[in-house]
Protein backbone atom coordinates (compact mmCIF):
# COMPACT_ATOMS: atom_id res chain seq x y z
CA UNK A 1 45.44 45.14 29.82
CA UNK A 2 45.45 46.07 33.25
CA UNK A 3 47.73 43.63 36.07
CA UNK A 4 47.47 43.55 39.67
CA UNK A 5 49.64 42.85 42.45
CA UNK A 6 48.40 39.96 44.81
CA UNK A 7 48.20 41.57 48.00
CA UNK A 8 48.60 37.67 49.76
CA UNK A 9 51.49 35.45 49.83
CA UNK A 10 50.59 32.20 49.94
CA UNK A 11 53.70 30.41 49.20
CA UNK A 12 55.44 32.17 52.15
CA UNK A 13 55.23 29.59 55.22
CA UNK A 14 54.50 31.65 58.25
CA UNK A 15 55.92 30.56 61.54
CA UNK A 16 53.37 30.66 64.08
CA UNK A 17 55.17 28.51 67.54
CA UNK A 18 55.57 30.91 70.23
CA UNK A 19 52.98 33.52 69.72
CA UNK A 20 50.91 32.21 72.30
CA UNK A 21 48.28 30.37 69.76
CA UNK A 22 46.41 27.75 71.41
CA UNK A 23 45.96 25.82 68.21
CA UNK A 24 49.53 26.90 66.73
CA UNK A 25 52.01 26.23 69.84
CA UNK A 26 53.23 22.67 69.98
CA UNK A 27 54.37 23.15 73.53
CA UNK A 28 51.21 24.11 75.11
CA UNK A 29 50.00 21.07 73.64
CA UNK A 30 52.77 18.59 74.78
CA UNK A 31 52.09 19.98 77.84
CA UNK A 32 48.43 19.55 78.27
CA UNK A 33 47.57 17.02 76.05
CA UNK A 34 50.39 15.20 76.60
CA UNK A 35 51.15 14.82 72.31
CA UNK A 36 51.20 17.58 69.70
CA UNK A 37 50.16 15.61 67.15
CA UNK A 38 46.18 17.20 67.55
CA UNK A 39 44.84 20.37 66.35
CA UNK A 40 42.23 22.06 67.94
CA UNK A 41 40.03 23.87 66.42
């Protein structure tokens, strides 16, 4: 029987804040939107 290794982690949360993401940076939305409680798309 052959087994092989998942090349994805998808348990692992990945931290995306501060990478300059649009959709993924909470600040840039405070800031424009005025809430970061939206996520565009």
């Amino acid at each position: 029987m052959l087994r092989f290794k998942m090349k994805y982690d998808f348990d692992r949360v990945i931290e995306r804040s501060g990478t300059n993401s649009v959709k993924w940076d909470k600040q840039f939305l405070k800031e424009h939107f005025k809430t970061d409680d939206i996520l565009p798309l």
